[in-house]
C-alpha atoms as a PDB file:
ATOM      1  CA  UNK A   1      29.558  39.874  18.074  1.00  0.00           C
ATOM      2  CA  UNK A   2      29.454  43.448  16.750  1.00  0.00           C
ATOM      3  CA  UNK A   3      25.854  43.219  15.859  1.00  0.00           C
ATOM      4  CA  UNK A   4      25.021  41.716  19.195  1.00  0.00           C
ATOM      5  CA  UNK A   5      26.975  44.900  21.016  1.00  0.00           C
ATOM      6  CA  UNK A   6      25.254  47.362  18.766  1.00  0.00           C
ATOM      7  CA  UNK A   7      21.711  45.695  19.550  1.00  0.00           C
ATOM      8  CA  UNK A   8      22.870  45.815  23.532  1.00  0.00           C
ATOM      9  CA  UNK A   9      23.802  49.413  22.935  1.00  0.00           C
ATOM     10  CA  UNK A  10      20.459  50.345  21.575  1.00  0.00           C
ATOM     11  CA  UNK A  11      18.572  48.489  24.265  1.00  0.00           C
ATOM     12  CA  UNK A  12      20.605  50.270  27.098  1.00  0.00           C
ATOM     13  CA  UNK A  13      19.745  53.479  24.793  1.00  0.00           C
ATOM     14  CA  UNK A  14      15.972  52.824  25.074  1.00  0.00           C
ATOM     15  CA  UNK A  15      16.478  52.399  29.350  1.00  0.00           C
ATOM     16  CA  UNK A  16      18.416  56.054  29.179  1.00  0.00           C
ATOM     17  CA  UNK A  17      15.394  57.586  27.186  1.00  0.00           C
ATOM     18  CA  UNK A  18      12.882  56.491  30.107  1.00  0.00           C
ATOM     19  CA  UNK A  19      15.033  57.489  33.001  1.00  0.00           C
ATOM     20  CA  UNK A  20      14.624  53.676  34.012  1.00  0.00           C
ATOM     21  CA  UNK A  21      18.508  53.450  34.525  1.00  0.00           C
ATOM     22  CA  UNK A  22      17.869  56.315  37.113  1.00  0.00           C
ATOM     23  CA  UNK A  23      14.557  55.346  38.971  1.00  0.00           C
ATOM     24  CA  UNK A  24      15.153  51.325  38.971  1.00  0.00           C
ATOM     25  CA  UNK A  25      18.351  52.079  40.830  1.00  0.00           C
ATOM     26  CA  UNK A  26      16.801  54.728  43.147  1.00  0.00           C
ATOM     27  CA  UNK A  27      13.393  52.342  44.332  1.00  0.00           C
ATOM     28  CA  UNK A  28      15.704  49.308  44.916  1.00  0.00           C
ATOM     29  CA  UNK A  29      17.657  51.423  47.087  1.00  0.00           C
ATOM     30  CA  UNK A  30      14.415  52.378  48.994  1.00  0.00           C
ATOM     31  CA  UNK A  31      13.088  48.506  48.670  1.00  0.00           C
ATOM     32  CA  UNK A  32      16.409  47.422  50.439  1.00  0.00           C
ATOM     33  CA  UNK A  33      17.155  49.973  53.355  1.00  0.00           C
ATOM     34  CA  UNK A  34      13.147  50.550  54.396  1.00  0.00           C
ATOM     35  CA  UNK A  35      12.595  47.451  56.583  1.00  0.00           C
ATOM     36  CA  UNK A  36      16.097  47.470  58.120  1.00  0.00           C
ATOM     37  CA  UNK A  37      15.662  50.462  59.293  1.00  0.00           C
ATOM     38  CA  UNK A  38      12.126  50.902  59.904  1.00  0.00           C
ATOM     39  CA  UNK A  39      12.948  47.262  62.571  1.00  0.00           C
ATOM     40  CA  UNK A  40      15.676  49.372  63.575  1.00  0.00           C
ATOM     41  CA  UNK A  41      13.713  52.269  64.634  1.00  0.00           C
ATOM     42  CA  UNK A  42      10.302  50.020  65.342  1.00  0.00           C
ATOM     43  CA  UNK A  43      10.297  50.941  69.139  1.00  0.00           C
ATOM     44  CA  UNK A  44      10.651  54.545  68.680  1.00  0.00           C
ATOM     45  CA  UNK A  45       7.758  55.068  66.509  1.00  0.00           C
ATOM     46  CA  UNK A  46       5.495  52.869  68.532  1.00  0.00           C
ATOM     47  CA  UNK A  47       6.519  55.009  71.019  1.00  0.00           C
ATOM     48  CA  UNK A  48       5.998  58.653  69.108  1.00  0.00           C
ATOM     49  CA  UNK A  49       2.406  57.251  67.389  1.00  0.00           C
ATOM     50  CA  UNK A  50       1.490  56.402  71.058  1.00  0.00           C
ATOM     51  CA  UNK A  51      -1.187  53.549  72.082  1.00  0.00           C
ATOM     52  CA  UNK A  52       0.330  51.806  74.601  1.00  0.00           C
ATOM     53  CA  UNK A  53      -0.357  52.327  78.136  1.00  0.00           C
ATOM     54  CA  UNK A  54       1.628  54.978  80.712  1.00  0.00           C
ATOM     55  CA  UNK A  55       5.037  53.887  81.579  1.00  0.00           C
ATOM     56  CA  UNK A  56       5.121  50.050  79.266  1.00  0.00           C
ATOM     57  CA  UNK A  57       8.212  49.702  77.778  1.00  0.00           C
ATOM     58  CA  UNK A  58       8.176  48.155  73.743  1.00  0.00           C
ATOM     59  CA  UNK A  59      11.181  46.190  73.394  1.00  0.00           C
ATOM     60  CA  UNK A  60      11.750  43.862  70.490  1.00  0.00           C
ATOM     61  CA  UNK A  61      14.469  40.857  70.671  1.00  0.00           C
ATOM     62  CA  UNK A  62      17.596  41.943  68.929  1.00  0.00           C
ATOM     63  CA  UNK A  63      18.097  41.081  65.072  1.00  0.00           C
ATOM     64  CA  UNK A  64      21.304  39.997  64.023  1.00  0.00           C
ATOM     65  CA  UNK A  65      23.132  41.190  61.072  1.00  0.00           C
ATOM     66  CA  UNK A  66      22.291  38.386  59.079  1.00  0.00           C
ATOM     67  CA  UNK A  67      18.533  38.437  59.201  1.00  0.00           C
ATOM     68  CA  UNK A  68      18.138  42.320  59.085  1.00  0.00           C
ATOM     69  CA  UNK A  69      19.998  42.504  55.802  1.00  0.00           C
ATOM     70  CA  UNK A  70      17.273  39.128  54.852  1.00  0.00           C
ATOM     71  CA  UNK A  71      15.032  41.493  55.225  1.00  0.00           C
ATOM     72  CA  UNK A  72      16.640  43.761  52.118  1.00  0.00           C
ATOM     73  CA  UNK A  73      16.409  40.313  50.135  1.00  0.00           C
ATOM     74  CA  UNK A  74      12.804  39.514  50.705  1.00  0.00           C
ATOM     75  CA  UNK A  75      11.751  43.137  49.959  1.00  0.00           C
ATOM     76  CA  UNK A  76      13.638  42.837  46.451  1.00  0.00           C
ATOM     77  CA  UNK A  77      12.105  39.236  46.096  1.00  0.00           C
ATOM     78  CA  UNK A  78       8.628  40.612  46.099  1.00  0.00           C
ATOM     79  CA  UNK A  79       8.927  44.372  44.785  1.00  0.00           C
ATOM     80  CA  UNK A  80      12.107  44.298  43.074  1.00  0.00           C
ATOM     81  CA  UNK A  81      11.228  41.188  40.802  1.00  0.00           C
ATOM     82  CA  UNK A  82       8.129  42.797  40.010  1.00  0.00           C
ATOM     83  CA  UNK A  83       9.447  45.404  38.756  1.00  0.00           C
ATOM     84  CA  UNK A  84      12.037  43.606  36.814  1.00  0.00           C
ATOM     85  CA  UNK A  85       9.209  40.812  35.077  1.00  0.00           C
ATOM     86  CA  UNK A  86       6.725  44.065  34.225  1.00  0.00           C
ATOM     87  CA  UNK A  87       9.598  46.040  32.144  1.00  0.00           C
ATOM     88  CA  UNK A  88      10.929  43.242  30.803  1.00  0.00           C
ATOM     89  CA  UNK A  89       7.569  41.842  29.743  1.00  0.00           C
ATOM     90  CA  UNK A  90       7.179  45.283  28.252  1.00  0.00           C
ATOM     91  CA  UNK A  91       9.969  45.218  26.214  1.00  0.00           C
ATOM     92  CA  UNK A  92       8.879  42.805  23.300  1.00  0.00           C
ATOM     93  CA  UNK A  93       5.446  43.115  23.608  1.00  0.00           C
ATOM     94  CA  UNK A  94       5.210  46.378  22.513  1.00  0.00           C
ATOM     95  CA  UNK A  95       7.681  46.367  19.919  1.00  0.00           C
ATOM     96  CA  UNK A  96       5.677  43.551  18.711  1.00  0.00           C
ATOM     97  CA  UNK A  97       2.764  45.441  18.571  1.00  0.00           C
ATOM     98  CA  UNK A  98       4.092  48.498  17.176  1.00  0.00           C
ATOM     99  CA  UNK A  99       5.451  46.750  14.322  1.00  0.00           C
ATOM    100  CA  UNK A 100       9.282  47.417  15.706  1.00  0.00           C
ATOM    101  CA  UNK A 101      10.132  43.757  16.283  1.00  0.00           C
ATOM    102  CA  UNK A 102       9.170  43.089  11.882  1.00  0.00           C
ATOM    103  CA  UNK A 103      11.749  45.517  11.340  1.00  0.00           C
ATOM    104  CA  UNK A 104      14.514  44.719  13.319  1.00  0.00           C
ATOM    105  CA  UNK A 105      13.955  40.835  12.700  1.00  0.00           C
ATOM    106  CA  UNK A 106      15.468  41.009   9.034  1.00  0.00           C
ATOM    107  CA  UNK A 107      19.412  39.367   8.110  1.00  0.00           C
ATOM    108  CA  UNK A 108      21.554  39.349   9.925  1.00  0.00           C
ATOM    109  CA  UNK A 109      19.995  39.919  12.869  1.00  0.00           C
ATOM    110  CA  UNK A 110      17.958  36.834  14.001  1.00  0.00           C
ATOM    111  CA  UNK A 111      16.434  35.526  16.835  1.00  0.00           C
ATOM    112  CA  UNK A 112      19.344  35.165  19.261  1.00  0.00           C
ATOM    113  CA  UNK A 113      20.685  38.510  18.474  1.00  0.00           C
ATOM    114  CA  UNK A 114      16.993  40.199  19.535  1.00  0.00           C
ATOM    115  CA  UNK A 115      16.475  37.981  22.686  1.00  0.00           C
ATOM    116  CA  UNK A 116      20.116  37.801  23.743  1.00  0.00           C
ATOM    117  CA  UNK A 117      20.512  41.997  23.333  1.00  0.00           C
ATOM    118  CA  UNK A 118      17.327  42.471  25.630  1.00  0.00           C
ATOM    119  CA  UNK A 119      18.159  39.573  28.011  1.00  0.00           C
ATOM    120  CA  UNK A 120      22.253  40.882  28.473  1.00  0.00           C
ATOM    121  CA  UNK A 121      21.069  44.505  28.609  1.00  0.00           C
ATOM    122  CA  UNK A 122      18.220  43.755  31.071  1.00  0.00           C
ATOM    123  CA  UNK A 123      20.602  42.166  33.056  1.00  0.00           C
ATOM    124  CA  UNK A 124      23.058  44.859  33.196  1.00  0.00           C
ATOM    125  CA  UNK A 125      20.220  47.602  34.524  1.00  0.00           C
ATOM    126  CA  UNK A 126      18.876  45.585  37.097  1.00  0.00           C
ATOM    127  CA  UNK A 127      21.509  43.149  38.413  1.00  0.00           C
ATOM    128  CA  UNK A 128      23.688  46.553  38.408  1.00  0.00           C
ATOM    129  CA  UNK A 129      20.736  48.673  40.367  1.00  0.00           C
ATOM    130  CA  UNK A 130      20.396  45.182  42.940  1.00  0.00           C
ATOM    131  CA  UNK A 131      24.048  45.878  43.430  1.00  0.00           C
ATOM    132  CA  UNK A 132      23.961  49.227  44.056  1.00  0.00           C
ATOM    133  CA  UNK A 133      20.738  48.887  46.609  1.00  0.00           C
ATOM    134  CA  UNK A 134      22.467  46.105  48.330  1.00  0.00           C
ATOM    135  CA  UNK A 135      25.770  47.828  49.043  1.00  0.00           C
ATOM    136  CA  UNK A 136      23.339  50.465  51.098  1.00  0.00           C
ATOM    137  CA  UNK A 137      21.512  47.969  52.638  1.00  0.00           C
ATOM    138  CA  UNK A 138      25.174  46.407  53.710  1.00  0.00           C
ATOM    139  CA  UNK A 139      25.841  50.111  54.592  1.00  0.00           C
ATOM    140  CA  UNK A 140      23.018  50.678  56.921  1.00  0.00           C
ATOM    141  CA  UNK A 141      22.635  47.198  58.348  1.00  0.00           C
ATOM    142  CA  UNK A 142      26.569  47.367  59.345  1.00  0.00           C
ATOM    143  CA  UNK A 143      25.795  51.029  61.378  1.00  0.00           C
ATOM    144  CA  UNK A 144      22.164  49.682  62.591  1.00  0.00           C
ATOM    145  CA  UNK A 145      22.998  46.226  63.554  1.00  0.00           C
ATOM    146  CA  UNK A 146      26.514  44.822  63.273  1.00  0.00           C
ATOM    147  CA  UNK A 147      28.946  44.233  61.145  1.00  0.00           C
ATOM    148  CA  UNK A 148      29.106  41.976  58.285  1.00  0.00           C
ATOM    149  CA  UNK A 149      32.066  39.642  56.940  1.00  0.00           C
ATOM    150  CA  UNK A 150      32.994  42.252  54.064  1.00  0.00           C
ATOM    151  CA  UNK A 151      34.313  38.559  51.584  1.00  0.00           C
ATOM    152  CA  UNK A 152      30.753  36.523  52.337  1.00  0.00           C
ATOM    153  CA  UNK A 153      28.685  39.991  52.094  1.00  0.00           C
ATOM    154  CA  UNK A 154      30.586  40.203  48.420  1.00  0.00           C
ATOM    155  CA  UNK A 155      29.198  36.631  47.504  1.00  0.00           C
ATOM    156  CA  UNK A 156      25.902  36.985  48.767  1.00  0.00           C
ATOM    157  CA  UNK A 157      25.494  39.885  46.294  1.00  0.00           C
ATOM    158  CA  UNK A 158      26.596  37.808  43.605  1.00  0.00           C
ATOM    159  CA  UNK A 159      24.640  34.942  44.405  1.00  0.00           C
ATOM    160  CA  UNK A 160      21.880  36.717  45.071  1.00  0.00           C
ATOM    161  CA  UNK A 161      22.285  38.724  41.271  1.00  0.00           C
ATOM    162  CA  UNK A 162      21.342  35.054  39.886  1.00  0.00           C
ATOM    163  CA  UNK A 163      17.745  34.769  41.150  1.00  0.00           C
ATOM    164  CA  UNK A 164      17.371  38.077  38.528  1.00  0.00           C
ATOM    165  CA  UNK A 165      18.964  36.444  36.235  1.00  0.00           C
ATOM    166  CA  UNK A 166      16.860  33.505  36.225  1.00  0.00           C
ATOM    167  CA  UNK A 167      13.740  35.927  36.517  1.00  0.00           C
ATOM    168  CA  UNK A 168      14.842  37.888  33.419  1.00  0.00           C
ATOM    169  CA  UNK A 169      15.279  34.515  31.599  1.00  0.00           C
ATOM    170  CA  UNK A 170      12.390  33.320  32.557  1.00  0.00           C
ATOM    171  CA  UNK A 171      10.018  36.588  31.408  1.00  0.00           C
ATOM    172  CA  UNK A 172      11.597  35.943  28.221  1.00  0.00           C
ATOM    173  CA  UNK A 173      10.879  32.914  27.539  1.00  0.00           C
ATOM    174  CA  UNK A 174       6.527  33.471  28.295  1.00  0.00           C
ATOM    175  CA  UNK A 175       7.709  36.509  26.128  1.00  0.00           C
ATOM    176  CA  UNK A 176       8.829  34.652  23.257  1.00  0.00           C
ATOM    177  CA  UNK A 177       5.286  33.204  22.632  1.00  0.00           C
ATOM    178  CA  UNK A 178       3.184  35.528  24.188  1.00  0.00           C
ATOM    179  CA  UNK A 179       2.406  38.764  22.831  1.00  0.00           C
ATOM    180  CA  UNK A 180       0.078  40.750  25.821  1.00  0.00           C
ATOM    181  CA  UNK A 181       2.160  41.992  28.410  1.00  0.00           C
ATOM    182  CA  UNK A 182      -0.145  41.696  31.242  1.00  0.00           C
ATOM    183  CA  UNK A 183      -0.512  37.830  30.240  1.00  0.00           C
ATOM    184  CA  UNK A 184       3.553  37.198  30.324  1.00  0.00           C
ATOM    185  CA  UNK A 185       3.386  39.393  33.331  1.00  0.00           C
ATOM    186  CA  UNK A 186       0.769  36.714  34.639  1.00  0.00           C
ATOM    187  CA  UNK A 187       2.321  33.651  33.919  1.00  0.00           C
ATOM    188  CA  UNK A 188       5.591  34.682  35.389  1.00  0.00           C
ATOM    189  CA  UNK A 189       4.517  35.694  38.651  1.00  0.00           C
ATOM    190  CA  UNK A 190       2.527  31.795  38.520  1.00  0.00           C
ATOM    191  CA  UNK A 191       5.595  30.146  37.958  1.00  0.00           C
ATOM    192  CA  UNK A 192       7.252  31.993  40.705  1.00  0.00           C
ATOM    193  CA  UNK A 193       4.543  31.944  43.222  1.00  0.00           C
ATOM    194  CA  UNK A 194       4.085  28.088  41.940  1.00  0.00           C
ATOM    195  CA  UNK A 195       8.126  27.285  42.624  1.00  0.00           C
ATOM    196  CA  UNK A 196       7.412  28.792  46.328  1.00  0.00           C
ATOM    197  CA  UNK A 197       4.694  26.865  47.251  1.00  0.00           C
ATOM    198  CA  UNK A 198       6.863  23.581  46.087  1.00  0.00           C
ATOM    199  CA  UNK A 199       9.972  25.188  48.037  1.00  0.00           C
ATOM    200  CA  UNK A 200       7.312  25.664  51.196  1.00  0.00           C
ATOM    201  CA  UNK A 201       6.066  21.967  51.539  1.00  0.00           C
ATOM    202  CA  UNK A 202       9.559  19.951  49.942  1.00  0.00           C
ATOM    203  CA  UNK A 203      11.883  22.357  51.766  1.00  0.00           C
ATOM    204  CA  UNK A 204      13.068  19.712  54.248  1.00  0.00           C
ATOM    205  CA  UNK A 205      13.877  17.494  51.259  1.00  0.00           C
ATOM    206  CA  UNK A 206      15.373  19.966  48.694  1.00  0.00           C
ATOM    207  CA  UNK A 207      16.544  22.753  50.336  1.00  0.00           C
ATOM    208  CA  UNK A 208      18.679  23.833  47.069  1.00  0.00           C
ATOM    209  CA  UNK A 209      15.446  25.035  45.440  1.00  0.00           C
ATOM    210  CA  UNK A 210      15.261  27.360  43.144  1.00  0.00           C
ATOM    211  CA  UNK A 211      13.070  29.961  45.898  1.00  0.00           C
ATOM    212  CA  UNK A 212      15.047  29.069  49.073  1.00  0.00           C
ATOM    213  CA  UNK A 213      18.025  31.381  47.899  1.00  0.00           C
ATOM    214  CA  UNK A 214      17.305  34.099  50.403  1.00  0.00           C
ATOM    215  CA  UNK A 215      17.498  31.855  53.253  1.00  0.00           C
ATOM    216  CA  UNK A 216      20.561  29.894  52.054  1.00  0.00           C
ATOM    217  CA  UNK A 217      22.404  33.174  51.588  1.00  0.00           C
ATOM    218  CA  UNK A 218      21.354  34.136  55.169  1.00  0.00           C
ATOM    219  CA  UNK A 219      22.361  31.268  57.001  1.00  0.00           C
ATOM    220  CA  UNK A 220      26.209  31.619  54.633  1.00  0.00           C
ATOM    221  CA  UNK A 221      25.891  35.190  56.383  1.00  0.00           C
ATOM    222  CA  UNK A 222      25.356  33.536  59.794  1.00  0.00           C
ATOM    223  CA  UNK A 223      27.845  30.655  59.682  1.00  0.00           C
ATOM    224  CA  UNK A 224      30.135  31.885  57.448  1.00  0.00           C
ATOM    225  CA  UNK A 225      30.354  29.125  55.327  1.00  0.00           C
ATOM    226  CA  UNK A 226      29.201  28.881  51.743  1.00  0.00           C
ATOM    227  CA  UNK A 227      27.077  25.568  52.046  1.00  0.00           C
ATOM    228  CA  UNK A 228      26.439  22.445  49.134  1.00  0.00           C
ATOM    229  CA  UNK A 229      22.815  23.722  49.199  1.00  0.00           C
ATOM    230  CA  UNK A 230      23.777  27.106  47.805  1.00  0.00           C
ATOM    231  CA  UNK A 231      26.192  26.028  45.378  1.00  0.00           C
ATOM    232  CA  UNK A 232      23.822  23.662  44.107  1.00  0.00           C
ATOM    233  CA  UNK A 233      21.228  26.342  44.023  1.00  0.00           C
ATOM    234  CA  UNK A 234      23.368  28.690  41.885  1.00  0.00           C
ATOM    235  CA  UNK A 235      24.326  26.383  39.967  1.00  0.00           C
ATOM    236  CA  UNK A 236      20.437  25.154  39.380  1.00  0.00           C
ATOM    237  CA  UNK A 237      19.509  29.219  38.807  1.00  0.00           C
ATOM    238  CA  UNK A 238      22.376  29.506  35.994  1.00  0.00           C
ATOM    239  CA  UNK A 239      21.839  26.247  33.951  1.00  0.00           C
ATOM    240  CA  UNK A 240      17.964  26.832  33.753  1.00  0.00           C
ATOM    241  CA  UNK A 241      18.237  30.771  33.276  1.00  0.00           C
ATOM    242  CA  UNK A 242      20.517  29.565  29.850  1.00  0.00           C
ATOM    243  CA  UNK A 243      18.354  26.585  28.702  1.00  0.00           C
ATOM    244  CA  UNK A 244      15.479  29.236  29.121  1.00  0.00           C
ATOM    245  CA  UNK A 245      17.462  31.937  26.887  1.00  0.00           C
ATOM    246  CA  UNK A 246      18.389  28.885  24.116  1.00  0.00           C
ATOM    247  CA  UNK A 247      14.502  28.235  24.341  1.00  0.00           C
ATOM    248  CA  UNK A 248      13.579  31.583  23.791  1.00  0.00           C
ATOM    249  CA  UNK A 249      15.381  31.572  20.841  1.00  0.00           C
ATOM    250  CA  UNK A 250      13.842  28.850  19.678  1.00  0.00           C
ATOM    251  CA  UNK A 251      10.345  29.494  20.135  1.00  0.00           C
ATOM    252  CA  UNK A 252      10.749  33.276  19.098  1.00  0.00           C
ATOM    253  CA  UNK A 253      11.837  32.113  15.818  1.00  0.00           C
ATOM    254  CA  UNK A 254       8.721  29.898  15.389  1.00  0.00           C
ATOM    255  CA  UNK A 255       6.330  32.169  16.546  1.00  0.00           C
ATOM    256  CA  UNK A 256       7.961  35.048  13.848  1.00  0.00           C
ATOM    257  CA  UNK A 257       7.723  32.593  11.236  1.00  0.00           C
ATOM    258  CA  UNK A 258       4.095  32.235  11.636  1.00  0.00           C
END
């Protein structure tokens, strides 16, 4: 356990040194208040930029609550898990090929220690800046469009945390056995886009799918109830997210022993 904390400790070290615990925090904040308030403020600008004719009026139904802060989620889907598969990819892949990864791989530190330290301190930098960027987007959306039930708007930041937990998991596992980042990068944003397409035409028949989280948590937000179909789907995100870390220490061991 000590080695594991010290190998955490210098992987939060190495996020410190690139200011990435500073600007990952700071763009997720901007990813997660821009569309609530730019829908917000949508009829005012159409308004300033001008275009429309003398005396029309641009109104736009109202959003509820619920569906503006969806909008915070789907930004972070697309922008915010891009971020987090491209430093993550990063991380072994050029330790690898800078010779680091030889090093560090010698007893006692083994396979598990080296995934597990990157996948636990990953997870604390970007489930921790998702937090933060939420909690604004909760701010905003509560003074822009209603308030929010403070108890469900606690679990749907929690629940929400998984999906980066499974992406995390799941960049380290196309890490394990793949040394070019741009490759890992590339087979992780498949897998993704592939689990979409599957959650777009089977929705009707498995709406606890891995990429229907967003909408699950925003339908909790709108009936205030925490569904089957969400608890199924956090429980699906957790279970694969740790058979994919147990794999990754698998098949990192292999591929080092080549």
């Amino acid at each position: 356990m000590k080695l594991l904390l010290t190998m955490i400790k210098k992987e939060l070290l190495m996020h410190k040194r690139n200011n990435s615990l500073i600007w990952v925090p700071i763009v997720f904040i901007l990813l997660a208040i821009m569309d609530p308030i730019t829908t917000y403020f949508l009829p005012v600008i159409l308004e300033n930029v001008g275009g429309m004719p003398e005396g029309m009026a641009f109104e736009i139904p109202a959003v509820p609550a619920s569906e503006a802060f969806g909008l915070s989620l789907s930004e972070l889907s697309m922008f915010g898990v891009l971020i987090t598969i491209l430093l993550t990819a990063s991380s072994i892949s050029q330790e690898r090929q800078t010779g680091v990864s030889e090093l560090l791989l010698v007893k006692p530190i083994n396979a598990s220690h080296y995934i597990g330290s990157k996948a636990l301190a990953k997870m604390v930098v970007f489930t921790g800046a998702l937090i933060i960027s939420l909690l604004f987007s909760w701010y905003y959306v509560s003074i822009l469009f209603g308030s929010l039930s403070v108890i469900y708007m606690m679990l749907a930041i929690i629940f929400y945390s998984c999906w980066f937990i499974f992406v995390i998991s799941l960049t380290l596992t196309y890490a394990a056995v793949i040394r070019q980042q741009y490759m890992i990068v590339g087979a992780t944003i498949l897998t993704l886009a592939a689990g979409s397409i599957i959650n777009g035409i089977f929705h009707h028949k498995i709406p606890w799918f891995y990429n229907n989280l967003s909408s699950l948590i925003v339908k909790m937000l709108q009936t205030g109830a925490v569904s089957t179909n969400l608890l199924l789907n956090i429980g699906l995100l957790l279970a694969t997210s740790i058979a994919l870390l147990l794999l990754s220490f698998k098949l990192f061991d292999q591929k080092e022993r080549l």
